[in-house]
PDB file of N, CA and C in Angstrom:
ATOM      1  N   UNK A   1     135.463 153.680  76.171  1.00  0.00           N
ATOM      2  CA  UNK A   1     135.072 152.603  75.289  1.00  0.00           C
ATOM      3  C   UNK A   1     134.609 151.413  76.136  1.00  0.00           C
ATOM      4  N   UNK A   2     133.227 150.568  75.856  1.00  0.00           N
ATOM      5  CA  UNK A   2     132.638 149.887  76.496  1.00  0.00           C
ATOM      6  C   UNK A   2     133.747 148.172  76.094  1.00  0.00           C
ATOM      7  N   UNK A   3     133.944 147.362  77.183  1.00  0.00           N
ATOM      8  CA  UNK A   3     134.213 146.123  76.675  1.00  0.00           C
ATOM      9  C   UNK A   3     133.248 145.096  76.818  1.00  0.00           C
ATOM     10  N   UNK A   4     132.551 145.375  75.482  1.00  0.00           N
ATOM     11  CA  UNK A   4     131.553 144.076  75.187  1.00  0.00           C
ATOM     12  C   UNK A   4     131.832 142.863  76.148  1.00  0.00           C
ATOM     13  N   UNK A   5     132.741 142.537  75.238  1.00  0.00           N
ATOM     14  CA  UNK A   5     133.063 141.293  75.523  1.00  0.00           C
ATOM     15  C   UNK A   5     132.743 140.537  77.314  1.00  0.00           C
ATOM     16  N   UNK A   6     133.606 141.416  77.959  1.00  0.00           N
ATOM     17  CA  UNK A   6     133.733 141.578  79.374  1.00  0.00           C
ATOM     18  C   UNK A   6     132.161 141.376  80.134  1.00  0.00           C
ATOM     19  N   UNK A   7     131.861 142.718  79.680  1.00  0.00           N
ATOM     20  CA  UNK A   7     130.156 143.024  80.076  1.00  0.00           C
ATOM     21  C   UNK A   7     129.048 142.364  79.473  1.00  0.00           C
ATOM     22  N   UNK A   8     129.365 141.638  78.515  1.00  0.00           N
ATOM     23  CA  UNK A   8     128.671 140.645  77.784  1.00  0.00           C
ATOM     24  C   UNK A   8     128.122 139.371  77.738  1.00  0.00           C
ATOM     25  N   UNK A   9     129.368 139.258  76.257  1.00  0.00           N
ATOM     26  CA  UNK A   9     129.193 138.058  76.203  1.00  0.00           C
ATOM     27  C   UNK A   9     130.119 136.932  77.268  1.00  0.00           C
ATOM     28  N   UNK A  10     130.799 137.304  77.688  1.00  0.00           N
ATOM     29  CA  UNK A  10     131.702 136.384  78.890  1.00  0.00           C
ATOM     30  C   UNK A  10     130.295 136.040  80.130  1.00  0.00           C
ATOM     31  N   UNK A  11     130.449 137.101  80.216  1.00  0.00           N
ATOM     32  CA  UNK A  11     129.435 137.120  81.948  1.00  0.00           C
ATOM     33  C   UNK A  11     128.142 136.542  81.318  1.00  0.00           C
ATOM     34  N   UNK A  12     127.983 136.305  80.358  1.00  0.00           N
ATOM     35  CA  UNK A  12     126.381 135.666  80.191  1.00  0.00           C
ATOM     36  C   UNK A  12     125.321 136.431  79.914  1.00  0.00           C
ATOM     37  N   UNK A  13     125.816 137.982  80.237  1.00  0.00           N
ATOM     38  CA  UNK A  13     124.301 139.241  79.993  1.00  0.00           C
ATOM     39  C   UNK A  13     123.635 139.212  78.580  1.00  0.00           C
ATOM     40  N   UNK A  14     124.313 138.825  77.861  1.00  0.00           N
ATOM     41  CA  UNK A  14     123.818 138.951  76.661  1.00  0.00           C
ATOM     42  C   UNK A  14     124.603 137.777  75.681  1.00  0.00           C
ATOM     43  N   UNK A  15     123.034 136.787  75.448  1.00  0.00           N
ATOM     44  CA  UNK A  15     123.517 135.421  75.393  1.00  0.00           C
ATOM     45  C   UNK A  15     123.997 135.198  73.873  1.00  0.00           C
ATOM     46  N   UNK A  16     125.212 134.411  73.915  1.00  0.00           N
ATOM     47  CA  UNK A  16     125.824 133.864  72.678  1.00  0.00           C
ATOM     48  C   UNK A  16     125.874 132.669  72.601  1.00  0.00           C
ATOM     49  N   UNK A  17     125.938 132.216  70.496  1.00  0.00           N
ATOM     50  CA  UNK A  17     126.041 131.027  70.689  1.00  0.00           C
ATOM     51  C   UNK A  17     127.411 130.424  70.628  1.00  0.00           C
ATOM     52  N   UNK A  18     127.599 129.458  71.313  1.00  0.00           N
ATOM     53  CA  UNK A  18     128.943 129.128  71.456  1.00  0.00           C
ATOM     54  C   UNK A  18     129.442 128.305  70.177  1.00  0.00           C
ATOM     55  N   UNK A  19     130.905 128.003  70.221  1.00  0.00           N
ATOM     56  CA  UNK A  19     130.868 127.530  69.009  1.00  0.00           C
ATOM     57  C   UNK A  19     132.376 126.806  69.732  1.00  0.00           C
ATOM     58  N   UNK A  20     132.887 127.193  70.188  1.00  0.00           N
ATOM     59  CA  UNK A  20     134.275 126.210  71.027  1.00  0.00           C
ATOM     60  C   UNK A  20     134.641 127.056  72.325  1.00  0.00           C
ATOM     61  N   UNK A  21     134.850 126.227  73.446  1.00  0.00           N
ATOM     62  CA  UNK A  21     135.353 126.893  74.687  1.00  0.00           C
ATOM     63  C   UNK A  21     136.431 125.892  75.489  1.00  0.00           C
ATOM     64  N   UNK A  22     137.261 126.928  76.095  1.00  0.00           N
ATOM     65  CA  UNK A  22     138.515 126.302  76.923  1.00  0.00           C
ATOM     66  C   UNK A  22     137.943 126.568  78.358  1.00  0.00           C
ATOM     67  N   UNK A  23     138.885 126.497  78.798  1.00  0.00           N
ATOM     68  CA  UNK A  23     138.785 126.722  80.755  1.00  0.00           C
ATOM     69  C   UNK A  23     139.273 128.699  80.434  1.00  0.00           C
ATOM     70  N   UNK A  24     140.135 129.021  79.930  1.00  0.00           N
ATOM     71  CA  UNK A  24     140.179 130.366  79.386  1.00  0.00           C
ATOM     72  C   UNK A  24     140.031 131.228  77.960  1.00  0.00           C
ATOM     73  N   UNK A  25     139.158 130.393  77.157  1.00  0.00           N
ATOM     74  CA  UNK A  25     139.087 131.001  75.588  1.00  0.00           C
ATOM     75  C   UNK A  25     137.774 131.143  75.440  1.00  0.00           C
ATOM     76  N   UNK A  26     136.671 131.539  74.738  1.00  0.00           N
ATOM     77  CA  UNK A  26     135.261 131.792  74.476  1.00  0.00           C
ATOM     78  C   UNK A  26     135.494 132.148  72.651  1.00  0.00           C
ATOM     79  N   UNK A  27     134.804 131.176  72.047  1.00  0.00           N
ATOM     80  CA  UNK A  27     134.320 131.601  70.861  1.00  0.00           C
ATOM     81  C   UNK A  27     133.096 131.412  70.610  1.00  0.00           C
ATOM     82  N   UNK A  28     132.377 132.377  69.850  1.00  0.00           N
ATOM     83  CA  UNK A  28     130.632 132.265  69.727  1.00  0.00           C
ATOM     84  C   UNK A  28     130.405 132.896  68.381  1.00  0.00           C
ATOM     85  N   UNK A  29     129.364 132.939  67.654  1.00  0.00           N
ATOM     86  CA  UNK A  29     128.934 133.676  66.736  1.00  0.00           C
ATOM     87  C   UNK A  29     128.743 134.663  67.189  1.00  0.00           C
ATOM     88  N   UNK A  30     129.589 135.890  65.933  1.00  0.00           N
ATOM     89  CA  UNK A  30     129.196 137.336  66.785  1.00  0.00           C
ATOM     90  C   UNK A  30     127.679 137.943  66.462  1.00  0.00           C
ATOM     91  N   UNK A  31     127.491 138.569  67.365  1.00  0.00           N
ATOM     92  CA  UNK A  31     126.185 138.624  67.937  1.00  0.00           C
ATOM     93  C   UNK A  31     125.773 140.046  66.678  1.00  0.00           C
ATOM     94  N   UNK A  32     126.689 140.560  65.795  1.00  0.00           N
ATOM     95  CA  UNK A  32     125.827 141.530  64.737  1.00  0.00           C
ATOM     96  C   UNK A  32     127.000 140.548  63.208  1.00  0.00           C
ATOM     97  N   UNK A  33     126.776 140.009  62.576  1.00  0.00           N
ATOM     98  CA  UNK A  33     127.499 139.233  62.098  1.00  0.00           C
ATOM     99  C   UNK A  33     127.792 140.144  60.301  1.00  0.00           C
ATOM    100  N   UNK A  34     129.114 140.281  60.498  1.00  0.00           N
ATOM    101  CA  UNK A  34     129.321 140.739  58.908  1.00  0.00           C
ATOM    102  C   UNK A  34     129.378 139.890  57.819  1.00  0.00           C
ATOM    103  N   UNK A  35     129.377 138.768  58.053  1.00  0.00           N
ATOM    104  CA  UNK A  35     130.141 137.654  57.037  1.00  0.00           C
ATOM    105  C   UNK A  35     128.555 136.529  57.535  1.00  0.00           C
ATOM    106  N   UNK A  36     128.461 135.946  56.016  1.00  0.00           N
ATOM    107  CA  UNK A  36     127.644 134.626  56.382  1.00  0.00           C
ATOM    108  C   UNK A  36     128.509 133.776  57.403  1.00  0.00           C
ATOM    109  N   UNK A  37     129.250 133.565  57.614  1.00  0.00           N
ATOM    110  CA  UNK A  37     130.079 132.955  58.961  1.00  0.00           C
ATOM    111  C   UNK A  37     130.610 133.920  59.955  1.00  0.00           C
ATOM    112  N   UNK A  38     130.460 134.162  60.897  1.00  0.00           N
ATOM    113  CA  UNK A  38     131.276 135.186  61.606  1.00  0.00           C
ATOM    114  C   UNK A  38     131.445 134.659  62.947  1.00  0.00           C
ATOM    115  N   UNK A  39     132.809 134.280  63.318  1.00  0.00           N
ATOM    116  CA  UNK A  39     132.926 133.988  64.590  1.00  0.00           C
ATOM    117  C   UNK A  39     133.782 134.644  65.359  1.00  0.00           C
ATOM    118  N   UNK A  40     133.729 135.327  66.670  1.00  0.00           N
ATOM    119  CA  UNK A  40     134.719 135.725  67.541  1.00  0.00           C
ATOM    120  C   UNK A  40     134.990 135.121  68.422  1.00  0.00           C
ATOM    121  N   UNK A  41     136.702 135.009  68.220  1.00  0.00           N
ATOM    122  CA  UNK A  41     137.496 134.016  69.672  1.00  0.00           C
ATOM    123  C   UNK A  41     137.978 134.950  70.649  1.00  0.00           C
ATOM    124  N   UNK A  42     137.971 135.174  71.788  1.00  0.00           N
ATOM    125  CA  UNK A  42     137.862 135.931  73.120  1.00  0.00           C
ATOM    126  C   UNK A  42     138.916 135.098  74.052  1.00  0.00           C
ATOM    127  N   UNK A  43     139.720 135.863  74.782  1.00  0.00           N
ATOM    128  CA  UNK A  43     140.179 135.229  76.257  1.00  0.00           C
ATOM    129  C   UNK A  43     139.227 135.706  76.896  1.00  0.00           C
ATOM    130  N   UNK A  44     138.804 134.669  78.397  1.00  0.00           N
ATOM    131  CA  UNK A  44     137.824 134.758  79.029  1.00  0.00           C
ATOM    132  C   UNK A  44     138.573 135.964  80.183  1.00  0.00           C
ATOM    133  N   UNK A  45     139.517 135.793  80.556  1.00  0.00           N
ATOM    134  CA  UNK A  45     139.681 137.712  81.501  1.00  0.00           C
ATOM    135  C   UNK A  45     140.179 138.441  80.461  1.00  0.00           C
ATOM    136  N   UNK A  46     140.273 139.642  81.424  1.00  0.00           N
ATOM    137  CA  UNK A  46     140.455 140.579  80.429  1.00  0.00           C
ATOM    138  C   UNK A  46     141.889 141.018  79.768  1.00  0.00           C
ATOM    139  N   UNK A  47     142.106 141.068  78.965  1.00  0.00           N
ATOM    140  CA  UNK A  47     143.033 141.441  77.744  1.00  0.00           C
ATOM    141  C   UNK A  47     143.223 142.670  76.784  1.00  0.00           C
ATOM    142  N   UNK A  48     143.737 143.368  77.321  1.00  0.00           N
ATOM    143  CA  UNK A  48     143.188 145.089  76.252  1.00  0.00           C
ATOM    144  C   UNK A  48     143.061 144.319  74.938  1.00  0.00           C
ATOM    145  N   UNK A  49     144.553 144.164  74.210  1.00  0.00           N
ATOM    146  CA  UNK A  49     144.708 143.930  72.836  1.00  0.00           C
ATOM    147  C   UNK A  49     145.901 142.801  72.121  1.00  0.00           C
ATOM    148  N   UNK A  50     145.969 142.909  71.241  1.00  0.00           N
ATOM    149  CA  UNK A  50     146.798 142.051  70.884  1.00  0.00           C
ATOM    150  C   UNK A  50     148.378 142.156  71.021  1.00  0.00           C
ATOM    151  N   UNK A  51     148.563 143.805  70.948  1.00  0.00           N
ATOM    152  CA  UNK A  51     149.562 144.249  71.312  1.00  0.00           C
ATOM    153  C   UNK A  51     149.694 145.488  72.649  1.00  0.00           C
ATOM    154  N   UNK A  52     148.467 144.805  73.311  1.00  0.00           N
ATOM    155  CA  UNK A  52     148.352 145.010  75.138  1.00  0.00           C
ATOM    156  C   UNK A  52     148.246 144.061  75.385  1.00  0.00           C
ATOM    157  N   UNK A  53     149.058 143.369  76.518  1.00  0.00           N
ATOM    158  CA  UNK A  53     148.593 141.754  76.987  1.00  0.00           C
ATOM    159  C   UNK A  53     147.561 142.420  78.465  1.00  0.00           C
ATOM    160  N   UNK A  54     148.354 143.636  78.980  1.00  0.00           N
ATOM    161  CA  UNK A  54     147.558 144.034  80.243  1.00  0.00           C
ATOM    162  C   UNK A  54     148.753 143.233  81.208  1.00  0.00           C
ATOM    163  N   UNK A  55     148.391 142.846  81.996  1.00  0.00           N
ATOM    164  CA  UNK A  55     148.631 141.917  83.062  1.00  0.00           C
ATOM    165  C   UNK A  55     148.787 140.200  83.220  1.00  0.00           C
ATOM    166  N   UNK A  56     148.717 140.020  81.420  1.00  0.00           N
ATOM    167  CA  UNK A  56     148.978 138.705  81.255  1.00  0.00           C
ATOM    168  C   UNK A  56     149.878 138.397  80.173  1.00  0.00           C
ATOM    169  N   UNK A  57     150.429 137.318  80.227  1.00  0.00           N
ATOM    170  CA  UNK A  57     151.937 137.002  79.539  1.00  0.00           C
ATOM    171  C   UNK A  57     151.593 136.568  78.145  1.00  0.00           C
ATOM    172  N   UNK A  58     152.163 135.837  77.227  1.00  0.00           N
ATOM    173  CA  UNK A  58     152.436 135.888  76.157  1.00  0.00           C
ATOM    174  C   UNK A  58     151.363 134.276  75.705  1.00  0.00           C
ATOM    175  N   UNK A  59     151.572 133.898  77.278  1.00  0.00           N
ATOM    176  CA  UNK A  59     150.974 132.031  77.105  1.00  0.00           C
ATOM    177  C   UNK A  59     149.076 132.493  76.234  1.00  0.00           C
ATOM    178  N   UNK A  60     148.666 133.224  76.586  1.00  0.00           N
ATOM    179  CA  UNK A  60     147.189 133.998  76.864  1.00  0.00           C
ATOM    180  C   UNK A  60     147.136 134.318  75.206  1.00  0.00           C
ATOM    181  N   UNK A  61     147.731 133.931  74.109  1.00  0.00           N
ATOM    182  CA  UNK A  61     148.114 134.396  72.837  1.00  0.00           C
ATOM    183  C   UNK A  61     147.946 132.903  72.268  1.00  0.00           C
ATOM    184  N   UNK A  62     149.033 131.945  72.889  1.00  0.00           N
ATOM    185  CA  UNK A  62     148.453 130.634  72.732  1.00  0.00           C
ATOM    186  C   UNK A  62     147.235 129.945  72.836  1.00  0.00           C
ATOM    187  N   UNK A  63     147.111 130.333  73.754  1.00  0.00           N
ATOM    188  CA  UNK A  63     146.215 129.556  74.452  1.00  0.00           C
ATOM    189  C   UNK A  63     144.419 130.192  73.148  1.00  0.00           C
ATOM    190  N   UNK A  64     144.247 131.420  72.602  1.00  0.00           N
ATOM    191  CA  UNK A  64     143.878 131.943  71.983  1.00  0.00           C
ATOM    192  C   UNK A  64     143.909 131.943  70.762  1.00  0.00           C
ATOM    193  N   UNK A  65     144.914 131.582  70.132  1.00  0.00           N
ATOM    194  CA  UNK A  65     145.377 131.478  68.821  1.00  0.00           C
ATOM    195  C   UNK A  65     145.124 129.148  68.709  1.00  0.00           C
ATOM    196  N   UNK A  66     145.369 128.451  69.640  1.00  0.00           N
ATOM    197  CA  UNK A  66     145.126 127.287  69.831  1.00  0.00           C
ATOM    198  C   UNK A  66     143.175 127.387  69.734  1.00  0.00           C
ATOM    199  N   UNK A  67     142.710 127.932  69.746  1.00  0.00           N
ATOM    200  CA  UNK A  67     140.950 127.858  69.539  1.00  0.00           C
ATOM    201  C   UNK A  67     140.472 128.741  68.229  1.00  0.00           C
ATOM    202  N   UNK A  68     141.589 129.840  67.654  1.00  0.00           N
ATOM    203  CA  UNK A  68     141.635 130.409  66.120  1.00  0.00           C
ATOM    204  C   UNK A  68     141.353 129.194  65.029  1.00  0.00           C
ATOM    205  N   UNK A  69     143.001 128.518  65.324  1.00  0.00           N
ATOM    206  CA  UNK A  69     142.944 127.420  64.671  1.00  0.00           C
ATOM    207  C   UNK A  69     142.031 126.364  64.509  1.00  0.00           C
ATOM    208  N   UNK A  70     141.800 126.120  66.276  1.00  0.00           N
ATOM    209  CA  UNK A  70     140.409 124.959  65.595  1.00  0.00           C
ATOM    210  C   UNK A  70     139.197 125.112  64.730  1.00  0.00           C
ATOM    211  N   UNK A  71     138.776 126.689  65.318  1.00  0.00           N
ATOM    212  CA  UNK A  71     137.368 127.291  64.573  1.00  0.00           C
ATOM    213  C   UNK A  71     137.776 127.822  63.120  1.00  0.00           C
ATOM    214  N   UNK A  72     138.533 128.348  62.546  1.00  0.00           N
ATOM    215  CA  UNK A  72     139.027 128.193  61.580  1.00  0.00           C
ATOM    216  C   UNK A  72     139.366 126.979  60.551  1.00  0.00           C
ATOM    217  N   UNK A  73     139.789 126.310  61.084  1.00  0.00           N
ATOM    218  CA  UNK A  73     139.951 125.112  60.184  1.00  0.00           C
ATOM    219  C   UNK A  73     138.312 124.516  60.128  1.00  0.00           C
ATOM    220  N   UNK A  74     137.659 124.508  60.936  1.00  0.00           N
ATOM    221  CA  UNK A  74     136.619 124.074  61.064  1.00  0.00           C
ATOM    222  C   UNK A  74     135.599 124.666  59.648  1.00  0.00           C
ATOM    223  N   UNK A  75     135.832 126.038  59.779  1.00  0.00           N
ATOM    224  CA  UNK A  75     135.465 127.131  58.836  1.00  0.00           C
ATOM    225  C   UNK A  75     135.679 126.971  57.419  1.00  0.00           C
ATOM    226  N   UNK A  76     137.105 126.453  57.706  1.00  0.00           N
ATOM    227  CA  UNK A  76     137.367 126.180  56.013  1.00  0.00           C
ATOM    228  C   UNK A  76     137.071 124.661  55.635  1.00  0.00           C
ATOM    229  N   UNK A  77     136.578 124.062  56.371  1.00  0.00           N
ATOM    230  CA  UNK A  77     136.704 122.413  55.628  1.00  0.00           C
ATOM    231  C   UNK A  77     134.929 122.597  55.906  1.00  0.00           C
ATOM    232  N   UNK A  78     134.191 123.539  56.191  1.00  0.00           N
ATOM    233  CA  UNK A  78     133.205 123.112  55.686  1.00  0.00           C
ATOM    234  C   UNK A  78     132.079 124.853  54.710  1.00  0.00           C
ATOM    235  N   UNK A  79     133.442 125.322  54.348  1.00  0.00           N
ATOM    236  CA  UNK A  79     133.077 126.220  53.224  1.00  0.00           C
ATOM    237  C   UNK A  79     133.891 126.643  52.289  1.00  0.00           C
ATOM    238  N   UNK A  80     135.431 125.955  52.431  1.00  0.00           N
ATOM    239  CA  UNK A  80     136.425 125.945  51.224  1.00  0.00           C
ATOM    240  C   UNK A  80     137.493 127.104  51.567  1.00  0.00           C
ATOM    241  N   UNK A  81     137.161 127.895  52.805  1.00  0.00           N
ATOM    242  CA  UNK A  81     137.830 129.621  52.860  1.00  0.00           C
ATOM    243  C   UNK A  81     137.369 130.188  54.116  1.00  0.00           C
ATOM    244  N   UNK A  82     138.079 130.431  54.576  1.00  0.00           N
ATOM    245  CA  UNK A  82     138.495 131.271  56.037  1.00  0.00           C
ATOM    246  C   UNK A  82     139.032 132.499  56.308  1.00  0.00           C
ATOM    247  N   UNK A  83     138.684 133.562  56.543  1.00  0.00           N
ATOM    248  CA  UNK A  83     139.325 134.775  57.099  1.00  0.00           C
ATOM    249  C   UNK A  83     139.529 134.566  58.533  1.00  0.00           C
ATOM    250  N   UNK A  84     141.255 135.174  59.294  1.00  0.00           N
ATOM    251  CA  UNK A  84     140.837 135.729  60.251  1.00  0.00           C
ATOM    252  C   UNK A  84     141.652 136.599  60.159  1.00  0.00           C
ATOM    253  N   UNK A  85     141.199 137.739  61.478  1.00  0.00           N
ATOM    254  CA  UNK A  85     141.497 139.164  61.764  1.00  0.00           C
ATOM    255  C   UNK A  85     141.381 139.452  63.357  1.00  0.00           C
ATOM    256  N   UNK A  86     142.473 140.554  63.294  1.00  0.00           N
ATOM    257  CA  UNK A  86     142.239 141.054  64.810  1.00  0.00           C
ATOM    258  C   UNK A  86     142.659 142.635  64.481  1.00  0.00           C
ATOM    259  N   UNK A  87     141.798 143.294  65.016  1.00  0.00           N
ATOM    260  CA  UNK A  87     142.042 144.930  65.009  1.00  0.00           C
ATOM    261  C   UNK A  87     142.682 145.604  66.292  1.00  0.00           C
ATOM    262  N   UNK A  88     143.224 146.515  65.829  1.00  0.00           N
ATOM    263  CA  UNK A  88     144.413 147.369  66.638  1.00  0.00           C
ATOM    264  C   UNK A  88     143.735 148.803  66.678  1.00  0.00           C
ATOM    265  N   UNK A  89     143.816 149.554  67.623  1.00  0.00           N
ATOM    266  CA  UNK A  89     143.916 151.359  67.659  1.00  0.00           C
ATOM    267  C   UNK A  89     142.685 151.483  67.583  1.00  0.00           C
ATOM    268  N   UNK A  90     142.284 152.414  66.665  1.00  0.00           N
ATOM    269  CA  UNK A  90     140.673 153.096  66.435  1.00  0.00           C
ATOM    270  C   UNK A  90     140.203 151.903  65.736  1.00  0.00           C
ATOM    271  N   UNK A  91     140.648 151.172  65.036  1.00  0.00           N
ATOM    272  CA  UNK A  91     139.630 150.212  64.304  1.00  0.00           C
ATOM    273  C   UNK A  91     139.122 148.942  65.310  1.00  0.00           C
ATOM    274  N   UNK A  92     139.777 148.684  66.554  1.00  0.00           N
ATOM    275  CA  UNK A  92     139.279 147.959  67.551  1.00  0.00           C
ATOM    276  C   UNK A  92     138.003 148.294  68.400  1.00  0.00           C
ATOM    277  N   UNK A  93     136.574 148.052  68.130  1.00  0.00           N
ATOM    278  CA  UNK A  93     135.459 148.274  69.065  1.00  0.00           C
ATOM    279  C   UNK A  93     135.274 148.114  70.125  1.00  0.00           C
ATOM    280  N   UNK A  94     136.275 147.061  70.482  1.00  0.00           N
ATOM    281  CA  UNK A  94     135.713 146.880  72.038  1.00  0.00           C
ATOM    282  C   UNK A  94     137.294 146.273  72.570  1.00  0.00           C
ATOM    283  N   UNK A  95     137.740 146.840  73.551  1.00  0.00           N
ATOM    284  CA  UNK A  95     139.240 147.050  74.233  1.00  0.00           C
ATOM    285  C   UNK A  95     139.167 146.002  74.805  1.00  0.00           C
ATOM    286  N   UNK A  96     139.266 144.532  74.275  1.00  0.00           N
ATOM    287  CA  UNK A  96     139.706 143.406  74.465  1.00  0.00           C
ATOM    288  C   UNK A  96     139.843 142.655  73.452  1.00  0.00           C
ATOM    289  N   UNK A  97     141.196 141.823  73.469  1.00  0.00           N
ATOM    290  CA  UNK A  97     141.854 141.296  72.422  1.00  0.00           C
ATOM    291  C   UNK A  97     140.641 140.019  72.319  1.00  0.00           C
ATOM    292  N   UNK A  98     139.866 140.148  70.475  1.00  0.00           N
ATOM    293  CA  UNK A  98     139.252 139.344  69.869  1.00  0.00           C
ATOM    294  C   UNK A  98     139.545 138.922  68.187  1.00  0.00           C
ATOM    295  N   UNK A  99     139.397 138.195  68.214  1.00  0.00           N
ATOM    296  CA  UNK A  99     140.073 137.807  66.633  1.00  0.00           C
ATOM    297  C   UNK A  99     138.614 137.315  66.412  1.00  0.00           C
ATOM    298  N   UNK A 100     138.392 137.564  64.912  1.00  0.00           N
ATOM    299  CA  UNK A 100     137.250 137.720  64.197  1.00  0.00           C
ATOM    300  C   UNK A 100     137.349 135.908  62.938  1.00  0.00           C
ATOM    301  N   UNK A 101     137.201 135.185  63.034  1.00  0.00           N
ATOM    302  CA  UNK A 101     137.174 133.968  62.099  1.00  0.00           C
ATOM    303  C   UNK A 101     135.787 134.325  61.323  1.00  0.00           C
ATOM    304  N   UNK A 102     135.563 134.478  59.576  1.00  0.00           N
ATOM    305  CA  UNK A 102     135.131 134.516  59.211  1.00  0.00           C
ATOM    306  C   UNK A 102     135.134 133.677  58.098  1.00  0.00           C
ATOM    307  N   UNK A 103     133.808 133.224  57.458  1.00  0.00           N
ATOM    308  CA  UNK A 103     133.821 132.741  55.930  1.00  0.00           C
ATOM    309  C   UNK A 103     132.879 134.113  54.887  1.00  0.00           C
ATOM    310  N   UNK A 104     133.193 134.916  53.861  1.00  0.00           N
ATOM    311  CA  UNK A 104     133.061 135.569  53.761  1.00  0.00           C
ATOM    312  C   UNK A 104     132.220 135.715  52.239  1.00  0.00           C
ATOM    313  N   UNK A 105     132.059 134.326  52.051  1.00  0.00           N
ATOM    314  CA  UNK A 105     131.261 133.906  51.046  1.00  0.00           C
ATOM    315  C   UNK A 105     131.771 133.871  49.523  1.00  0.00           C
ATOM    316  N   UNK A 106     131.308 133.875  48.799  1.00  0.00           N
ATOM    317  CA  UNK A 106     131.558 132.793  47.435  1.00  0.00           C
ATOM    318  C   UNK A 106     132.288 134.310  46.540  1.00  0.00           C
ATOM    319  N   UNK A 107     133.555 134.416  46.001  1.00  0.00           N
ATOM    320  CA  UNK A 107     133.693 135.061  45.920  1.00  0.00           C
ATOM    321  C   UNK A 107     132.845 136.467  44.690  1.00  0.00           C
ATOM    322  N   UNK A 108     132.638 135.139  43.728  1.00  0.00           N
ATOM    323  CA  UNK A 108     131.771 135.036  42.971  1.00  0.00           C
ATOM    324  C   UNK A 108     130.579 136.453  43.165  1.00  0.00           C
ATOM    325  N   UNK A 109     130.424 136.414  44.756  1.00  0.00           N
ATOM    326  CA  UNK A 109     129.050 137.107  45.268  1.00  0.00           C
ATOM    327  C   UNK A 109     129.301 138.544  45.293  1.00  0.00           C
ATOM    328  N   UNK A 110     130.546 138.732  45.531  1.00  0.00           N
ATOM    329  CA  UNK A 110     130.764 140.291  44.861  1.00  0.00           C
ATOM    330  C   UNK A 110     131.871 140.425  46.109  1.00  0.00           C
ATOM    331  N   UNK A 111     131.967 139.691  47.106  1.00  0.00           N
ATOM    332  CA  UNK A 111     132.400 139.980  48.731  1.00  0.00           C
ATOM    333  C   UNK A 111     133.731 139.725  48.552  1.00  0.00           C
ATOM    334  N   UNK A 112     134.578 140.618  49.091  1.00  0.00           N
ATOM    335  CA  UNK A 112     136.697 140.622  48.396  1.00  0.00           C
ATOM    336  C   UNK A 112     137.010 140.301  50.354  1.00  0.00           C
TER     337      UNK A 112
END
């Protein structure tokens, strides 16, 4: 399994737009977007999963979940509603821990 992220959007190969960054966090619009809002928050090394830290401690969760929150709240005070998500096992695409902040549109529009 390829890690996007890693080979990606971190290293610059394939350019994103940013949307909040730390000295170790990366969030950008994801680059195939499911949601009229779709943002992914990233640690900048590598991280298998949420429940793989790999080689890094528990702080790397904070420090990650501290840039959820901002882009999220951000999300909801300027569309009323916020999803976020992080996938585990086979439903994870790319073997580094990313949480997905989405606005997922009006519900109205048919989108649950």
């Amino acid at each position: 399994m390829n890690d996007f992220y890693c080979a990606e959007a971190i290293s610059g190969r394939t350019p994103v737009m940013v949307v909040a960054k730390t000295d170790t966090v990366l969030a950008f619009e994801h680059t195939r977007p499911s949601y009229p809002v779709h943002i992914v928050v990233v640690p900048k090394q590598h991280v298998p999963s949420l429940i793989d830290l790999g080689d890094h401690g528990e702080k790397v969760l904070g420090e990650v979940l501290a840039v959820v929150r901002e882009v999220a709240a951000r999300v909801c005070e300027e569309h009323g509603a916020a999803t976020v998500v992080t996938n585990l096992g086979s439903y994870q695409d790319s073997p580094h821990l990313h949480v997905h902040v989405a606005y997922r549109g009006d519900p109205g529009e048919g989108r649950l």
